[in-house]
PDB file of N, CA and C in Angstrom:
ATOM      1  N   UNK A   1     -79.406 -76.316  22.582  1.00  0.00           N
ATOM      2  CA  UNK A   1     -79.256 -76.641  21.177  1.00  0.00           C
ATOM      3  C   UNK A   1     -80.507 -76.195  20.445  1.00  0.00           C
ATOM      4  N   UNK A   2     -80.324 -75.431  19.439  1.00  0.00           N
ATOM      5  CA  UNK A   2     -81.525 -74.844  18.548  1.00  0.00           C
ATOM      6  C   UNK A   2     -81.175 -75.586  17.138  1.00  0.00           C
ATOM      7  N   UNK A   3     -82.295 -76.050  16.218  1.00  0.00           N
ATOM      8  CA  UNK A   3     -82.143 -76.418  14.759  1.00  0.00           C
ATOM      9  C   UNK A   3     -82.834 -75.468  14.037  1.00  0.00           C
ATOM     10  N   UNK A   4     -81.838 -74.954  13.028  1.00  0.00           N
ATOM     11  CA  UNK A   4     -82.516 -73.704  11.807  1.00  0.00           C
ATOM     12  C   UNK A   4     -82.580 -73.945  10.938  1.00  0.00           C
ATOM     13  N   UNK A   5     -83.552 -73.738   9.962  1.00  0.00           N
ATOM     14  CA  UNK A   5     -83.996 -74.269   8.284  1.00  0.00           C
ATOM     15  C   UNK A   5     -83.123 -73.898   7.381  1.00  0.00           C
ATOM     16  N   UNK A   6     -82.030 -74.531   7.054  1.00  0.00           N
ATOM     17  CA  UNK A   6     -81.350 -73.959   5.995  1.00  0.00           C
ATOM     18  C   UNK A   6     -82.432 -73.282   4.425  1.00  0.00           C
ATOM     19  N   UNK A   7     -82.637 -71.531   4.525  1.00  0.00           N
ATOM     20  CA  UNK A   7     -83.566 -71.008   3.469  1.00  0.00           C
ATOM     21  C   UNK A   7     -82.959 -70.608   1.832  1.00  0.00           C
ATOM     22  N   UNK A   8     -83.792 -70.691   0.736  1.00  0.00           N
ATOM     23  CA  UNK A   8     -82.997 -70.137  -0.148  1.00  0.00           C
ATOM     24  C   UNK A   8     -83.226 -69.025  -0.147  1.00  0.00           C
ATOM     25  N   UNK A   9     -81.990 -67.755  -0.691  1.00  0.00           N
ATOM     26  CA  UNK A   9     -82.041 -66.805  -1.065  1.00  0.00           C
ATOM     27  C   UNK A   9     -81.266 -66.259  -1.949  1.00  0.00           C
ATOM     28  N   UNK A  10     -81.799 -66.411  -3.538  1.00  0.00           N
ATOM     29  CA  UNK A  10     -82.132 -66.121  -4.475  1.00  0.00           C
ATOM     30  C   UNK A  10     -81.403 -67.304  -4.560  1.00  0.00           C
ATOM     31  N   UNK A  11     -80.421 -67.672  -5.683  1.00  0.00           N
ATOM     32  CA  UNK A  11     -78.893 -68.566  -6.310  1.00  0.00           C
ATOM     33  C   UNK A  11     -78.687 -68.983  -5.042  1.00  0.00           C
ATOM     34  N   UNK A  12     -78.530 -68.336  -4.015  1.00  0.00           N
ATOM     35  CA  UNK A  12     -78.003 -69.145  -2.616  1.00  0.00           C
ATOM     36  C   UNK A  12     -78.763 -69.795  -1.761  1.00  0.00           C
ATOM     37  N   UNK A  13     -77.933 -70.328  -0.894  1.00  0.00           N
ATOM     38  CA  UNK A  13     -78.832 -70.714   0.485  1.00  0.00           C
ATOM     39  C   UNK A  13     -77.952 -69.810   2.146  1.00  0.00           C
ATOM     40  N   UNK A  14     -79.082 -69.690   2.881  1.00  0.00           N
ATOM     41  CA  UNK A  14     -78.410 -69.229   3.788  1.00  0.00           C
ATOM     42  C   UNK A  14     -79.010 -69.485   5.192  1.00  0.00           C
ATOM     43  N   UNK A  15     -79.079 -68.867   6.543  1.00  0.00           N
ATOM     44  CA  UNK A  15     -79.533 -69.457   7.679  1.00  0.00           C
ATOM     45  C   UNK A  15     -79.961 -68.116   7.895  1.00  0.00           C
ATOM     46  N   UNK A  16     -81.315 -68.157   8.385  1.00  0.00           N
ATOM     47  CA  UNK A  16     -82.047 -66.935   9.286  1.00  0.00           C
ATOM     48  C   UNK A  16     -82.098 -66.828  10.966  1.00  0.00           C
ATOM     49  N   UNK A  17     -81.401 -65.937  11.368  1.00  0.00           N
ATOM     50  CA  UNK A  17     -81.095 -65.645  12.935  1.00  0.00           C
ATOM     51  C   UNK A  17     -82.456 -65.224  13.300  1.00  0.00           C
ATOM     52  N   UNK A  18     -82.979 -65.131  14.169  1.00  0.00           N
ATOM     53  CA  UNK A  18     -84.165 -65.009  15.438  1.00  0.00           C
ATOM     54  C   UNK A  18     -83.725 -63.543  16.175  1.00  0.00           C
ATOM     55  N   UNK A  19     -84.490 -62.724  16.185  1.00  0.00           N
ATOM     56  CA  UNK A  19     -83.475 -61.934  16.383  1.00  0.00           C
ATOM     57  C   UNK A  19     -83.127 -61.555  18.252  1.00  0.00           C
ATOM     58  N   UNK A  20     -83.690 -62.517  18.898  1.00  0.00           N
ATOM     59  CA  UNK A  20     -82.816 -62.757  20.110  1.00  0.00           C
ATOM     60  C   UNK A  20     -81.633 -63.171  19.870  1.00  0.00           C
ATOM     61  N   UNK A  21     -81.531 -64.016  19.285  1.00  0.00           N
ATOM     62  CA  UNK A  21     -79.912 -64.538  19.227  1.00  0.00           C
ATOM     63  C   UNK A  21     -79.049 -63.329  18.510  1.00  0.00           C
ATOM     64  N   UNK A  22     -79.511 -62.328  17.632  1.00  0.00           N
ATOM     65  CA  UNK A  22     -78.568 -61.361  17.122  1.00  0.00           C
ATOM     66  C   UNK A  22     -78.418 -60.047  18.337  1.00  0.00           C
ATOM     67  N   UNK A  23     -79.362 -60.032  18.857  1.00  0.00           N
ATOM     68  CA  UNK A  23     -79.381 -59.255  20.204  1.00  0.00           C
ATOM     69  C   UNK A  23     -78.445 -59.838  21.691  1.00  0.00           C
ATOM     70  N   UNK A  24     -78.353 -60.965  21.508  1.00  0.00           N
ATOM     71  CA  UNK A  24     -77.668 -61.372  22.432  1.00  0.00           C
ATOM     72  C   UNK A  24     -76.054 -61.941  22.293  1.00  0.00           C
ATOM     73  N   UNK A  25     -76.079 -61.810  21.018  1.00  0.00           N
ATOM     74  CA  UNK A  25     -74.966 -61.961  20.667  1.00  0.00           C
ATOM     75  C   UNK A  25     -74.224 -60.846  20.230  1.00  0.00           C
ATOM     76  N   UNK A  26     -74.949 -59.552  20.434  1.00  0.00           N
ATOM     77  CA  UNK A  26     -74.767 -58.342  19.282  1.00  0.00           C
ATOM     78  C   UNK A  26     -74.182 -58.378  18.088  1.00  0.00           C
ATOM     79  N   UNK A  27     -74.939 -59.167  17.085  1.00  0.00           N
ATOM     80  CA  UNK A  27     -75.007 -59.490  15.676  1.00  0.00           C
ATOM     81  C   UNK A  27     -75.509 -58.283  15.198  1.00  0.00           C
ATOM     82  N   UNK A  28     -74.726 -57.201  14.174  1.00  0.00           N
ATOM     83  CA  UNK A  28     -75.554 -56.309  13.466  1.00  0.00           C
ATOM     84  C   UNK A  28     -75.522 -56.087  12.199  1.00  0.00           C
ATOM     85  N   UNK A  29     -74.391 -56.158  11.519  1.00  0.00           N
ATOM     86  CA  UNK A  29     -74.446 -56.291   9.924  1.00  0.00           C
ATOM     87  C   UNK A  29     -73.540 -57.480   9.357  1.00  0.00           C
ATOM     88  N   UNK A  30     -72.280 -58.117  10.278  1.00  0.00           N
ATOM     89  CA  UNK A  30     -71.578 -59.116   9.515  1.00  0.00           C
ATOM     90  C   UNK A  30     -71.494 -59.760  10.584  1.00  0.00           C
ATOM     91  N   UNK A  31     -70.462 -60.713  10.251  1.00  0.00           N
ATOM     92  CA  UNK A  31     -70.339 -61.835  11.509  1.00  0.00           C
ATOM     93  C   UNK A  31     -68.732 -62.822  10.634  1.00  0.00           C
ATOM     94  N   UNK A  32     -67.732 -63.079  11.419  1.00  0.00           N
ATOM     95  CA  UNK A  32     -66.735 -63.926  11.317  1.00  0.00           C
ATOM     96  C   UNK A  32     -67.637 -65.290  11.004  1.00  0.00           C
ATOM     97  N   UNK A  33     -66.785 -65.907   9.678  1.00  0.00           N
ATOM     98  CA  UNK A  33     -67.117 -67.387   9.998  1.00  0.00           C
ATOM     99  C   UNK A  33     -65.510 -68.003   9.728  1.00  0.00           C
ATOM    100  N   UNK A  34     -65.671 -68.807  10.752  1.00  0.00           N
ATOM    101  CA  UNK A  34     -64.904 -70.046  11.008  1.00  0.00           C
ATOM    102  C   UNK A  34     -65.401 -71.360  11.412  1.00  0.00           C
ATOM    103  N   UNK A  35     -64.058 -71.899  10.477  1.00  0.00           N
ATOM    104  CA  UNK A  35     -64.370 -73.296  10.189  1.00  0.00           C
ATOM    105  C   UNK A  35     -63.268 -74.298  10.765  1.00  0.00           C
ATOM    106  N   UNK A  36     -63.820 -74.928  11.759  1.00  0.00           N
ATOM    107  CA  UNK A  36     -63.058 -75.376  12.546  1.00  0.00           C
ATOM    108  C   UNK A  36     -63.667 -77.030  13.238  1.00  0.00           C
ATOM    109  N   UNK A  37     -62.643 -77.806  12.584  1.00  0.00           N
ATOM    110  CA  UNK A  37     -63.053 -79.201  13.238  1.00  0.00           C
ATOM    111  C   UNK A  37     -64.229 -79.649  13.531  1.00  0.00           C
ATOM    112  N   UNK A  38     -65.037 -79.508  11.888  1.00  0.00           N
ATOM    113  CA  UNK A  38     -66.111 -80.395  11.326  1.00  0.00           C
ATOM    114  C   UNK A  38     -67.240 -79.454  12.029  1.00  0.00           C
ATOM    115  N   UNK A  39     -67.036 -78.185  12.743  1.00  0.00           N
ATOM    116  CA  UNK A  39     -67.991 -77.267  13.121  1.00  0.00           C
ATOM    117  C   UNK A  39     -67.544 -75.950  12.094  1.00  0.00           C
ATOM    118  N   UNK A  40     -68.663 -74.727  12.459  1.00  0.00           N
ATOM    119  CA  UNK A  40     -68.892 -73.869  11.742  1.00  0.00           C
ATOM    120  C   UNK A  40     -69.108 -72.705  12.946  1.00  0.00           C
ATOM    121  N   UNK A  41     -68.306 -71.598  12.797  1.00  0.00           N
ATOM    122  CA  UNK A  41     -68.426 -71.053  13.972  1.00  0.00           C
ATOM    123  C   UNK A  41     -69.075 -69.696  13.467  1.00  0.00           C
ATOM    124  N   UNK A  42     -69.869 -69.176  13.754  1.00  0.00           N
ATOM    125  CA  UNK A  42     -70.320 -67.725  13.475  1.00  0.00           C
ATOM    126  C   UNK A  42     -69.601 -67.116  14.936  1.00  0.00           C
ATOM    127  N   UNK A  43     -68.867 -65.429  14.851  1.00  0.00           N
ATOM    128  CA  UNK A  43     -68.498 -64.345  15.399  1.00  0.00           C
ATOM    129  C   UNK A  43     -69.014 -63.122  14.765  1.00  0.00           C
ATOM    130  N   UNK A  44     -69.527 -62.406  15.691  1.00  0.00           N
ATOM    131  CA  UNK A  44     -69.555 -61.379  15.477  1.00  0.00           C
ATOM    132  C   UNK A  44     -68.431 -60.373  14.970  1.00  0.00           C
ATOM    133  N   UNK A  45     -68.900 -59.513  14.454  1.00  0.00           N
ATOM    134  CA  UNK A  45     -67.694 -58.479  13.824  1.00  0.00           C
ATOM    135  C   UNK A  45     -67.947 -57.104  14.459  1.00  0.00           C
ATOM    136  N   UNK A  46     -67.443 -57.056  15.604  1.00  0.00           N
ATOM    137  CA  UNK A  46     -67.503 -55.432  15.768  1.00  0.00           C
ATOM    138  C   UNK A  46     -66.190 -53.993  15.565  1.00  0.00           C
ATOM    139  N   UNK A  47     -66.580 -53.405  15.384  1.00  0.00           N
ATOM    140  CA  UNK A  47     -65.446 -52.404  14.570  1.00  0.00           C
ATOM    141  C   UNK A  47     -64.738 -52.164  15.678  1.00  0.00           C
ATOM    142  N   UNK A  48     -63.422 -52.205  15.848  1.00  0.00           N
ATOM    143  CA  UNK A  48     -62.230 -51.672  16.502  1.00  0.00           C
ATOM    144  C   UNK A  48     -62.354 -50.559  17.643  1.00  0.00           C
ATOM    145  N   UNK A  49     -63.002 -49.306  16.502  1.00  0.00           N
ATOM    146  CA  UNK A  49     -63.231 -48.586  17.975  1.00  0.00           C
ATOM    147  C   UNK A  49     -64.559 -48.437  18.211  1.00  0.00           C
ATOM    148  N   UNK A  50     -65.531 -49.529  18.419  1.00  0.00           N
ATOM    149  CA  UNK A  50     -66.736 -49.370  18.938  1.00  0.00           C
ATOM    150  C   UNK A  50     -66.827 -48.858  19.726  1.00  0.00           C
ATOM    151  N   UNK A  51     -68.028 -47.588  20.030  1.00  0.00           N
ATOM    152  CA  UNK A  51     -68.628 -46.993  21.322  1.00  0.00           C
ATOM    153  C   UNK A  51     -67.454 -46.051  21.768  1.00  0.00           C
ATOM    154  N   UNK A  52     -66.343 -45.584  21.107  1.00  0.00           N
ATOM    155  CA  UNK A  52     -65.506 -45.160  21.408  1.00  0.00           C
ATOM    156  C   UNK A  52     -65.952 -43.261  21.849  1.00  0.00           C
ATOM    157  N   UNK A  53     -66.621 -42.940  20.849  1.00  0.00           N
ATOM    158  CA  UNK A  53     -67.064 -41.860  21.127  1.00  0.00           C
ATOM    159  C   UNK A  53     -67.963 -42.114  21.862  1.00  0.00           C
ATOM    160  N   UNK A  54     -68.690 -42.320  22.370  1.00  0.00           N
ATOM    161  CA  UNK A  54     -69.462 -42.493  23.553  1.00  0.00           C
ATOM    162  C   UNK A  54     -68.575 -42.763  25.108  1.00  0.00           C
ATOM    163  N   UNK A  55     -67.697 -43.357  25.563  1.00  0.00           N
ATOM    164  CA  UNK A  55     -66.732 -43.086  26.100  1.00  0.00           C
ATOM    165  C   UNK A  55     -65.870 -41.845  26.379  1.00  0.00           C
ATOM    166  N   UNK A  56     -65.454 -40.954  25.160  1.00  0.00           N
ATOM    167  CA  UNK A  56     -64.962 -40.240  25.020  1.00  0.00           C
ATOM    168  C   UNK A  56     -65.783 -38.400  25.402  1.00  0.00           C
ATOM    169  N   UNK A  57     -67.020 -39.004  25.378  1.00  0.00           N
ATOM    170  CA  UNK A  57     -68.049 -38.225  25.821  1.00  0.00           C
ATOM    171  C   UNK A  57     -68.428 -38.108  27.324  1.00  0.00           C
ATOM    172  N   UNK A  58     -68.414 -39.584  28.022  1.00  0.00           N
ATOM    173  CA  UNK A  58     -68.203 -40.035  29.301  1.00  0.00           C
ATOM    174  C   UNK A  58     -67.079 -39.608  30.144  1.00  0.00           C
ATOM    175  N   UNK A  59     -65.829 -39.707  29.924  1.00  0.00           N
ATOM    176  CA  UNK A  59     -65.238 -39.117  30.316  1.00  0.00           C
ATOM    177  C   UNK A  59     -64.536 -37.454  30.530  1.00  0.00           C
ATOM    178  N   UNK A  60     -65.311 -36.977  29.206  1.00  0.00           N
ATOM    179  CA  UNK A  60     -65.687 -35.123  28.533  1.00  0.00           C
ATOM    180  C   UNK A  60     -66.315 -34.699  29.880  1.00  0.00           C
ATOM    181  N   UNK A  61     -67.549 -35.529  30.064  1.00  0.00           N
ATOM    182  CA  UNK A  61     -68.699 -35.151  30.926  1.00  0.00           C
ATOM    183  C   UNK A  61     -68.249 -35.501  32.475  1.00  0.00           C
ATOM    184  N   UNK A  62     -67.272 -36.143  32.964  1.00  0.00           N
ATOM    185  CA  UNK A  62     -66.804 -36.357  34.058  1.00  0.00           C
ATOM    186  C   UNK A  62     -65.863 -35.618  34.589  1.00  0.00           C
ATOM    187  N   UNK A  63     -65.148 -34.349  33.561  1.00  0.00           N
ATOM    188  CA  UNK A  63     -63.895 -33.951  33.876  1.00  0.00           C
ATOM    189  C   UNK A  63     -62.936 -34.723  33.803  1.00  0.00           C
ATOM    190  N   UNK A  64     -62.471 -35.778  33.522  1.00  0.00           N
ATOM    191  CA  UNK A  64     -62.209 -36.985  33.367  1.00  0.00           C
ATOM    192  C   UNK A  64     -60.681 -36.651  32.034  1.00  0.00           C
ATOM    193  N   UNK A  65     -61.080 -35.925  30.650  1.00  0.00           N
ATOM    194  CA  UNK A  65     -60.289 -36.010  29.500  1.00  0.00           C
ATOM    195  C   UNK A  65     -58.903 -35.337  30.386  1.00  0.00           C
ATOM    196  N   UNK A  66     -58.510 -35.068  30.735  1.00  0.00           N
ATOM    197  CA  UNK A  66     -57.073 -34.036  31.537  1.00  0.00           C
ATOM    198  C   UNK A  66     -55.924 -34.764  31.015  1.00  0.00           C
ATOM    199  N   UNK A  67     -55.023 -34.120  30.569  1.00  0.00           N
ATOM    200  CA  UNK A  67     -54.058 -34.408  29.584  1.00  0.00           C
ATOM    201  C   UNK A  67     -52.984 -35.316  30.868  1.00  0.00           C
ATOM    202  N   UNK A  68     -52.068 -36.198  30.351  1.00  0.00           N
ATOM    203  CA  UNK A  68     -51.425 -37.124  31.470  1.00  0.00           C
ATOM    204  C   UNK A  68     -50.141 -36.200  31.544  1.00  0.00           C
ATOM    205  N   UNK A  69     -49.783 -35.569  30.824  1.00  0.00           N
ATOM    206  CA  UNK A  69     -48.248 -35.284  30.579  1.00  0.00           C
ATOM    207  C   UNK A  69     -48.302 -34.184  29.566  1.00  0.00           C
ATOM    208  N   UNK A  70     -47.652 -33.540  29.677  1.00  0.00           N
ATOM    209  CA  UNK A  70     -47.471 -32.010  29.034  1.00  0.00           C
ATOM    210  C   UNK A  70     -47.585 -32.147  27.644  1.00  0.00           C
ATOM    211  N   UNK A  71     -48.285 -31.542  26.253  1.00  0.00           N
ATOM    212  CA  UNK A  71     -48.141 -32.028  25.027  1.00  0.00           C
ATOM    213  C   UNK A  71     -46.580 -31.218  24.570  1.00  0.00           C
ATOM    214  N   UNK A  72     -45.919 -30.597  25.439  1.00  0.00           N
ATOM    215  CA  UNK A  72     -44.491 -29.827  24.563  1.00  0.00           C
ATOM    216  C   UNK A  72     -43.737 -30.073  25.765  1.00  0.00           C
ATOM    217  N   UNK A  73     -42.505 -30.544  25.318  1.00  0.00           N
ATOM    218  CA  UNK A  73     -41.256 -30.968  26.123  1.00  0.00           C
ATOM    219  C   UNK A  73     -40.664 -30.160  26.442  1.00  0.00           C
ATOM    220  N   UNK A  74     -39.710 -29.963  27.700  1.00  0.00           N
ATOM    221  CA  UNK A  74     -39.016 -28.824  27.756  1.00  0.00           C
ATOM    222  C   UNK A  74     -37.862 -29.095  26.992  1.00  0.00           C
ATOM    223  N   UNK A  75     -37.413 -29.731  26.639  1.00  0.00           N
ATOM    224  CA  UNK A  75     -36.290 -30.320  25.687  1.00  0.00           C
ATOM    225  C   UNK A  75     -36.327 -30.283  23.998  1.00  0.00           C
ATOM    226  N   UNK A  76     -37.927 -29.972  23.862  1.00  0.00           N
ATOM    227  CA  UNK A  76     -38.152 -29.779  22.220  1.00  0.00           C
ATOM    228  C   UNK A  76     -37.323 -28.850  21.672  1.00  0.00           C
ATOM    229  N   UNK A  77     -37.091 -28.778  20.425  1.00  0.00           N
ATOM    230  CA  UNK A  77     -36.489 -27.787  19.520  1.00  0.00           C
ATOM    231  C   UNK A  77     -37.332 -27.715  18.496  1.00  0.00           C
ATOM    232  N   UNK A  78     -38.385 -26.724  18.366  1.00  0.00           N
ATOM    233  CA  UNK A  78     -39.490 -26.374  16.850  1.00  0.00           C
ATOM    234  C   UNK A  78     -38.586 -26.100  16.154  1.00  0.00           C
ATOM    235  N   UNK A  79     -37.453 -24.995  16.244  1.00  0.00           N
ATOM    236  CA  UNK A  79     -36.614 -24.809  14.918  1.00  0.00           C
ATOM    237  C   UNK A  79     -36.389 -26.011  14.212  1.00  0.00           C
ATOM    238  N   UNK A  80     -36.171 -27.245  14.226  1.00  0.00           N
ATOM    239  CA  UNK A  80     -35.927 -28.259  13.743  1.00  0.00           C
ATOM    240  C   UNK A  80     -36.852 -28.589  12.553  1.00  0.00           C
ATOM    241  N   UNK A  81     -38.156 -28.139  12.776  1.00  0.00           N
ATOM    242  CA  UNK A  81     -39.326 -28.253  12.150  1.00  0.00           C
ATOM    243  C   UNK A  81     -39.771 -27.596  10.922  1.00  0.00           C
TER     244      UNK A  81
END
């Protein structure tokens, strides 16, 4: 259990993170709040496809990207198109 100084900043008030706890929580620009049964929950917000390109690089570099299944069907019809 840690206690933090509720600070003002400017018209508002707000809470200052330590920045172990934003490191260990990987806190970097926003954070979910929820409010839930007389508590206050801070979450992190990380974007959908985090680190995705970095992965995508990982597996580039492994030989790894190899297509699963043919991108053209033998059944296609382009005239349709």
């Amino acid at each position: 259990m840690m206690e933090i100084a509720i600070i003002q900043i400017g018209n508002s008030k707000g809470l200052r993170l330590t920045k172990s706890i934003l490191e260990t929580y990987n806190i970097k620009d926003k954070v979910e709040i929820i409010l839930e049964k007389g508590q206050i929950i801070l979450r992190p917000i990380n974007p959908i496809r985090k680190d995705w390109d970095k992965a995508f690089k990982e597996l580039h570099d492994n030989a790894d990207d190899q297509l699963l299944m043919d991108d053209v069907f033998e059944d296609e019809n382009f005239e349709e198109w």
